[in-house]
Protein backbone atom coordinates (compact mmCIF):
# COMPACT_ATOMS: atom_id res chain seq x y z
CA UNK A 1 -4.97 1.15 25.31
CA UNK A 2 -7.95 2.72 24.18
CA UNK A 3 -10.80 0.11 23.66
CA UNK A 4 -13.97 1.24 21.43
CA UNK A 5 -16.91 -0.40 20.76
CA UNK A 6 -18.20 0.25 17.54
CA UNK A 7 -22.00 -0.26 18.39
CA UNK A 8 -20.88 3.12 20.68
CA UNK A 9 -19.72 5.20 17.90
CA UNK A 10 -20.96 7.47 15.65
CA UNK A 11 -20.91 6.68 11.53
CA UNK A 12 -18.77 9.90 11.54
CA UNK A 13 -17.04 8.61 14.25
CA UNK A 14 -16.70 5.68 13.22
CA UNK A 15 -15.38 6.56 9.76
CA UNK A 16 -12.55 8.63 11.25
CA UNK A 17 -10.62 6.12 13.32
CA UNK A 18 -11.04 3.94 10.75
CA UNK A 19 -9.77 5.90 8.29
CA UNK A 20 -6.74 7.54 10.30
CA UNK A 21 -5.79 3.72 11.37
CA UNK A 22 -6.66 1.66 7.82
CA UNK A 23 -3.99 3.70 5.78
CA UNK A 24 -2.46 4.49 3.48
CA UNK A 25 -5.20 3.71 0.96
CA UNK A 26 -4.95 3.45 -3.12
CA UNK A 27 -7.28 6.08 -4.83
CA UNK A 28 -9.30 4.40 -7.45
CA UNK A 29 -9.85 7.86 -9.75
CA UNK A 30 -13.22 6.27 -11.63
CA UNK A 31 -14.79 7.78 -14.69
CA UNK A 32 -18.37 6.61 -15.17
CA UNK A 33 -21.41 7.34 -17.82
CA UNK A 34 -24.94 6.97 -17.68
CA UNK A 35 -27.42 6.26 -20.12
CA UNK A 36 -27.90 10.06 -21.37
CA UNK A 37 -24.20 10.56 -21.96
CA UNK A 38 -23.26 12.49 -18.77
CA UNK A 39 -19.71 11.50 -17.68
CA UNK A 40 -19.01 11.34 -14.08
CA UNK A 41 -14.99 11.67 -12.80
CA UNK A 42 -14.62 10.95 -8.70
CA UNK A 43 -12.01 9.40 -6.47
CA UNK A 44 -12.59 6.58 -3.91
CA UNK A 45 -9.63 5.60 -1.18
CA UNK A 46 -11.99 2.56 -0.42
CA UNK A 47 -10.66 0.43 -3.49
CA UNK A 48 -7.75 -2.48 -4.06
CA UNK A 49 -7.41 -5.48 -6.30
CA UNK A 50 -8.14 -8.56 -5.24
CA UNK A 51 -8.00 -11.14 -7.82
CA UNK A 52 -5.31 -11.13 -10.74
CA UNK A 53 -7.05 -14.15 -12.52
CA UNK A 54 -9.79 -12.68 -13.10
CA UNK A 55 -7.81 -9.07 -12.89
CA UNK A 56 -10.39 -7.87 -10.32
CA UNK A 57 -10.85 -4.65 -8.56
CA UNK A 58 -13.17 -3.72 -6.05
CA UNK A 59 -13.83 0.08 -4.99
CA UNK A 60 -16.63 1.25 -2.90
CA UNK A 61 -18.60 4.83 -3.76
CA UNK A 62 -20.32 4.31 0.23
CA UNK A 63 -23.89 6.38 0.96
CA UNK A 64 -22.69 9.79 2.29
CA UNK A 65 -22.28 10.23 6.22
CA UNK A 66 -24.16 13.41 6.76
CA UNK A 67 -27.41 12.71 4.63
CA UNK A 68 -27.41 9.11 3.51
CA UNK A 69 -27.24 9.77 -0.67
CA UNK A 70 -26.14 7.40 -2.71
CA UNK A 71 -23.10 8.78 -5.09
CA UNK A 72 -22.92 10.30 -8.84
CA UNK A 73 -20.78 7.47 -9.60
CA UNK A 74 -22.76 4.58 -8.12
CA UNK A 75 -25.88 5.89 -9.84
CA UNK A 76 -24.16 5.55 -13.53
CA UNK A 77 -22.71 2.21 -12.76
CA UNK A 78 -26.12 0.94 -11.63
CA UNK A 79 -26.93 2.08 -15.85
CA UNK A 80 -24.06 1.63 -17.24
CA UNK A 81 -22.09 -1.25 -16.12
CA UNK A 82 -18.88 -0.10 -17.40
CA UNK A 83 -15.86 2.36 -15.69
CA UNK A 84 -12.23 3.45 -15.70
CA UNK A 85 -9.89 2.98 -12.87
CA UNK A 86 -7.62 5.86 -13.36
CA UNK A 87 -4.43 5.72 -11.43
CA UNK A 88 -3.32 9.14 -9.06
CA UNK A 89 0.22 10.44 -8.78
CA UNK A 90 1.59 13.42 -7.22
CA UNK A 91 1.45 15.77 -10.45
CA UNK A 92 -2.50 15.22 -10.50
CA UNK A 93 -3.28 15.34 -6.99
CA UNK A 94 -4.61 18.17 -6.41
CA UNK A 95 -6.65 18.35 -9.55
CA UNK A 96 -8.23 14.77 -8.46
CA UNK A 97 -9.15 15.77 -5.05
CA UNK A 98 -11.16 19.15 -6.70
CA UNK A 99 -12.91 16.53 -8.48
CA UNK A 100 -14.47 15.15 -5.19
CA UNK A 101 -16.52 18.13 -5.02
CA UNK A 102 -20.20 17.58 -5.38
CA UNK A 103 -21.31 19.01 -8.02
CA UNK A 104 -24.89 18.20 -9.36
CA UNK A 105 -25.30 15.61 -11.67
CA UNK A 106 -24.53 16.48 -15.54
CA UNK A 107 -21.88 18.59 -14.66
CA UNK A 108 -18.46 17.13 -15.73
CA UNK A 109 -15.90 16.89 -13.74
CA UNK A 110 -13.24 16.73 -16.35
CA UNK A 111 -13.76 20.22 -17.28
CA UNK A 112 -14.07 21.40 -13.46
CA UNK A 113 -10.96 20.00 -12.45
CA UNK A 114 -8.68 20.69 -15.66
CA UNK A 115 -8.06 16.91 -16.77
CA UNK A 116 -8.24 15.80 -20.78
CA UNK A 117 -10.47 13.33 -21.82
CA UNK A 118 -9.45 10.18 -23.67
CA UNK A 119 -11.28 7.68 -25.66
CA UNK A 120 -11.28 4.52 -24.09
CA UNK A 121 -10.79 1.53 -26.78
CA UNK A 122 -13.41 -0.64 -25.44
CA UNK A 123 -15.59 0.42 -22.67
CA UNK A 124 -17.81 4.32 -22.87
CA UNK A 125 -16.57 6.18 -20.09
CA UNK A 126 -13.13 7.82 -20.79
CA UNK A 127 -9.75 7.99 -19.53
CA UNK A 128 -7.94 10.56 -17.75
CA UNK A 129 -5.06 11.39 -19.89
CA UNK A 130 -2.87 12.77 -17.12
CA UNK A 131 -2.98 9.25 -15.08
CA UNK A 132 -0.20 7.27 -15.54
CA UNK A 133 -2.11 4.20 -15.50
CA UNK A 134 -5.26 3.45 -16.92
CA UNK A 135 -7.92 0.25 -16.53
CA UNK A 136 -10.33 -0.39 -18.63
CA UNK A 137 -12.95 -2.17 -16.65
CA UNK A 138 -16.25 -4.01 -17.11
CA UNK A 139 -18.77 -3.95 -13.71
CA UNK A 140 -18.99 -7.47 -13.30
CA UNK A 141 -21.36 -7.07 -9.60
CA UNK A 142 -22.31 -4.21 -7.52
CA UNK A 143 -22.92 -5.66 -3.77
CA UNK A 144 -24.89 -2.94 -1.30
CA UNK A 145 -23.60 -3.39 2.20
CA UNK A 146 -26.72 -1.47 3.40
CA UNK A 147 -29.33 1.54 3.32
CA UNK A 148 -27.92 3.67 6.30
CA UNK A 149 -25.54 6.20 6.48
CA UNK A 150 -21.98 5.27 5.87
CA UNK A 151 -22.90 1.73 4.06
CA UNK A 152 -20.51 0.48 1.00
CA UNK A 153 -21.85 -0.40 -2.24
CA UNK A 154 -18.93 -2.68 -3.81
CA UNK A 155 -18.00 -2.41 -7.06
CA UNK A 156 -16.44 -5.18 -8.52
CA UNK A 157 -14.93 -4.03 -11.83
CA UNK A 158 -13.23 -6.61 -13.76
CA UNK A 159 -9.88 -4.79 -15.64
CA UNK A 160 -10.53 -5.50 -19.74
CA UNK A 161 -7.46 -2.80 -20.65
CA UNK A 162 -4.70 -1.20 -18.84
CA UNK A 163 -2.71 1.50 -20.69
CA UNK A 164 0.59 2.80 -18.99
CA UNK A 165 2.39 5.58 -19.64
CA UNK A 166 6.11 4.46 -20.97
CA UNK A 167 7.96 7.09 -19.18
CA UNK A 168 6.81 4.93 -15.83
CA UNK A 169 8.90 1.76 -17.19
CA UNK A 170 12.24 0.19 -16.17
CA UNK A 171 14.13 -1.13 -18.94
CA UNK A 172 12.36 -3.96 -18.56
CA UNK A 173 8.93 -3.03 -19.19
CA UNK A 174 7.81 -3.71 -15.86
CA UNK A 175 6.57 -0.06 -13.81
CA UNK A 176 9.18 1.10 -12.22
CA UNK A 177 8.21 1.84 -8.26
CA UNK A 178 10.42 5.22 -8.33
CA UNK A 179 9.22 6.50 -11.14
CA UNK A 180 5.50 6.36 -10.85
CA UNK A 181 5.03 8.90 -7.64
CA UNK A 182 2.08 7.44 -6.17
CA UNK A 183 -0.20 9.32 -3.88
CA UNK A 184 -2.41 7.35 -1.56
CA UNK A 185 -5.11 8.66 1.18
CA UNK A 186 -5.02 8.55 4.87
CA UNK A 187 -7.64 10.26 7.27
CA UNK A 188 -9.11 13.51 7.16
CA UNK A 189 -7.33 15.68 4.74
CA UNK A 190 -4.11 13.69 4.93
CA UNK A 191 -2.19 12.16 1.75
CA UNK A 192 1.03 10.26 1.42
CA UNK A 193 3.72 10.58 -1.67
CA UNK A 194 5.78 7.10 -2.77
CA UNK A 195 9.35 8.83 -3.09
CA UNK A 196 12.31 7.38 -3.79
CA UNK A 197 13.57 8.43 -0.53
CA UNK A 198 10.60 6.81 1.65
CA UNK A 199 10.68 3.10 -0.90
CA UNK A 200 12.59 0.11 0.77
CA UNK A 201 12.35 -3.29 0.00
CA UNK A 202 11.54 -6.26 2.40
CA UNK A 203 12.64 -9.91 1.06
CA UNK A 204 9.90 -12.39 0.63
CA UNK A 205 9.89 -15.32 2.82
CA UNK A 206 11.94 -18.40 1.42
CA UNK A 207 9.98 -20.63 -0.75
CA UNK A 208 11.24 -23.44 1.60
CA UNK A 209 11.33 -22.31 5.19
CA UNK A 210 12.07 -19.60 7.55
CA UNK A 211 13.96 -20.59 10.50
CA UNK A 212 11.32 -18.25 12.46
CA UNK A 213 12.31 -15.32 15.32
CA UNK A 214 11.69 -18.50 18.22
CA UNK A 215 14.71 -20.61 16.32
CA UNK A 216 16.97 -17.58 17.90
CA UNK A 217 18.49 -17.58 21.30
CA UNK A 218 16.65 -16.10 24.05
CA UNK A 219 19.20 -13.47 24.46
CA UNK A 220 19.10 -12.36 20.98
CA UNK A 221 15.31 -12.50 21.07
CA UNK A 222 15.33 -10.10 24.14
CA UNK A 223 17.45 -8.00 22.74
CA UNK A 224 17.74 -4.49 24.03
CA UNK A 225 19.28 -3.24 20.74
CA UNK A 226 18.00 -5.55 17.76
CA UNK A 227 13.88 -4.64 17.16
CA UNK A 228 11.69 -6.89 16.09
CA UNK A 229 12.12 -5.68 12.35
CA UNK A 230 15.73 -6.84 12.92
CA UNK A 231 14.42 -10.11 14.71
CA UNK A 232 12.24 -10.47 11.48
CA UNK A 233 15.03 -10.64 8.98
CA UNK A 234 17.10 -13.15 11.16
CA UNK A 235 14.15 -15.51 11.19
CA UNK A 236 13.87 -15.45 7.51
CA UNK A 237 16.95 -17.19 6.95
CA UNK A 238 16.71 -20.82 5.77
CA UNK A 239 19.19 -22.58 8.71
CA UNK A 240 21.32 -21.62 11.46
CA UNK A 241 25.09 -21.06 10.41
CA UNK A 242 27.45 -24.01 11.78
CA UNK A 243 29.47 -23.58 14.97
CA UNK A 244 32.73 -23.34 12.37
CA UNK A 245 31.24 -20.68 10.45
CA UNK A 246 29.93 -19.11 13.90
CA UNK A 247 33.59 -19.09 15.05
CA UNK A 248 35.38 -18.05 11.31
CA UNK A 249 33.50 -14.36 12.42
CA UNK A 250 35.83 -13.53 14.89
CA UNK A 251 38.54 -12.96 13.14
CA UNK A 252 36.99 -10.04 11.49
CA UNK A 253 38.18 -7.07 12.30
CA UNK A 254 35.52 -5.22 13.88
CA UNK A 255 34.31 -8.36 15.36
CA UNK A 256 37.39 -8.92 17.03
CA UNK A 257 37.95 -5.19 18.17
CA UNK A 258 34.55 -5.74 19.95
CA UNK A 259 35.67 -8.97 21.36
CA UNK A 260 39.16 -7.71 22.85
CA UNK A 261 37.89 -4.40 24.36
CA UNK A 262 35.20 -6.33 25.99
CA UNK A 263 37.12 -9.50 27.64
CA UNK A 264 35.56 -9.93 31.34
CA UNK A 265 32.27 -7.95 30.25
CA UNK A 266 29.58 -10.04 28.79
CA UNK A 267 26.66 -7.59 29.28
CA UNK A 268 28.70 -4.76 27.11
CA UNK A 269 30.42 -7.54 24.90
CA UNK A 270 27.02 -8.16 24.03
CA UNK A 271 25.27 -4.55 22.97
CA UNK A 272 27.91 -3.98 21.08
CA UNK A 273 28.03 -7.38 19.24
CA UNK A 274 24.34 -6.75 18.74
CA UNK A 275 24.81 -2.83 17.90
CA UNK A 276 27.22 -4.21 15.14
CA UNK A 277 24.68 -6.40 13.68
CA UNK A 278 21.69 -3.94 13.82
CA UNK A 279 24.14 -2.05 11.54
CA UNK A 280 24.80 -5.14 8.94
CA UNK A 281 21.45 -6.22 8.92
CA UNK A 282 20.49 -2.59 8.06
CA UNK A 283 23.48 -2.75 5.19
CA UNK A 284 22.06 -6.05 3.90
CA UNK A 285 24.15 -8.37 5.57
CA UNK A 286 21.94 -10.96 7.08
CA UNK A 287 23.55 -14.12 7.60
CA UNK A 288 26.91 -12.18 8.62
CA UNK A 289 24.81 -10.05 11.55
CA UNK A 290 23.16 -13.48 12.60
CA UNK A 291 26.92 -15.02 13.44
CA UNK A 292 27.80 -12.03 14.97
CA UNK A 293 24.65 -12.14 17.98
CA UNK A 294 25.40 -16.04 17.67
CA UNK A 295 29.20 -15.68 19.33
């Protein structure tokens, strides 16, 4: 394993492992205005929420690499304490990426990147009409991480309004995961699309307890077959099954084609018993694949 110390590396060096390792990243697509009027639109992949009560978000504009300035965005905040969080899909993508270019100050980005301005209801900057989502945020504290090259200036913008585009809602209301087509940074010039093809869901722990990967027998634990995603969702059930219900799975078919081909043979008895519940676990079947590498 490569080991670095950071103290060794470059700020340019530095900021590409990190970036190619802390990924994928959210793109916080911020509108800002300063005192004259100009309007500023930029995207930052060093943002996230982090607080729903306050609805908090923090995004960083960090001094450049190569020359230490301090950004367009960052400079209207420090006047005007006020800024949209636009949200970036797929369809705007490449629009919001020419908007990173650095083009002097006055000169807005709207217009050189082919997005439509919308009034905002409450703060001065506008919205991008185009994002699906849109935040309307008061800058409740600006933290500087530093003067050199590379530092973070955290903005923490505190979400006043959020306007969502209806064709991104289940029938619910709620934003539907599929629908939205998220894009999301990673390092260098590398992005990331949310698909439906590429979502899957993983259950949240029980709200009582997890039985935990170390409840499971040491031969199911060092399974050759069953990874530790699939040692994950057997320790996430709430109890072991009984011996009874252990022994009610081999009458199951497949179960008990596995157990008649294999009589005498207890290493192959027990791939395939474990191949067979690698495939139920990936089907859903949880507490049926954790009888089956119980037997």
């Amino acid at each position: 394993m490569l080991t670095l110390n950071t103290s060794d590396l470059s700020p340019a060096q530095l900021q590409n492992y990190m970036q190619y390792a802390i990924a994928p990243r959210p793109i916080c697509f911020a509108t800002t205005i300063d005192q004259a009027g100009n309007i500023n639109l930029s995207p930052f992949s060093f943002f996230n929420m982090f607080s729903t009560n306050p609805p908090l978000c923090v995004f960083s504009p960090a001094r450049r690499v190569r020359d230490n300035t301090t950004k367009h965005t960052l400079e209207n905040i420090l006047e005007v304490k006020e800024c949209v969080i636009n949200i970036v899909n797929y369809p705007m993508v490449q629009q919001t990426s020419l908007a990173s270019t650095e083009y002097p100050k006055g000169v807005n980005e709207f217009e050189k990147a082919g997005f439509t301005m919308l009034p905002s209801q409450l703060v001065k900057p506008p919205r991008v009409a185009e994002a699906p989502v849109q935040m309307e945020c008061i800058v409740k504290e600006v933290i500087h991480l530093g003067e050199n090259p590379g530092a973070g200036n955290l903005i923490l913008a505190e979400v006043k309004l959020i306007h969502i585009k209806e064709e991104i809602l289940d029938e619910e209301g709620k934003i539907d995961q599929a629908k939205i087509d998220l894009v999301a940074r990673l390092g260098g010039d590398w992005y990331c699309r949310v698909t439906p093809e590429n979502l899957f869901k993983v259950a949240k722990p029980l709200t009582t307890l997890g039985i935990g990967v170390d409840a499971l027998p040491k031969a199911v634990r060092n399974s050759m077959v069953l990874t530790g995603n699939d040692l994950g969702k057997l320790g996430n059930v709430e109890h072991l099954p009984t011996d009874d219900e252990v022994d009610a799975i081999r009458n199951g078919a497949e179960v008990k084609e596995i157990l008649d081909a294999t009589i005498g043979d207890s290493n192959n008895r027990e791939r395939e018993l474990h191949e067979l519940a690698k495939i139920w676990l990936e089907q859903g079947n949880v507490n049926e694949a954790l009888k089956v590498v119980l037997l």
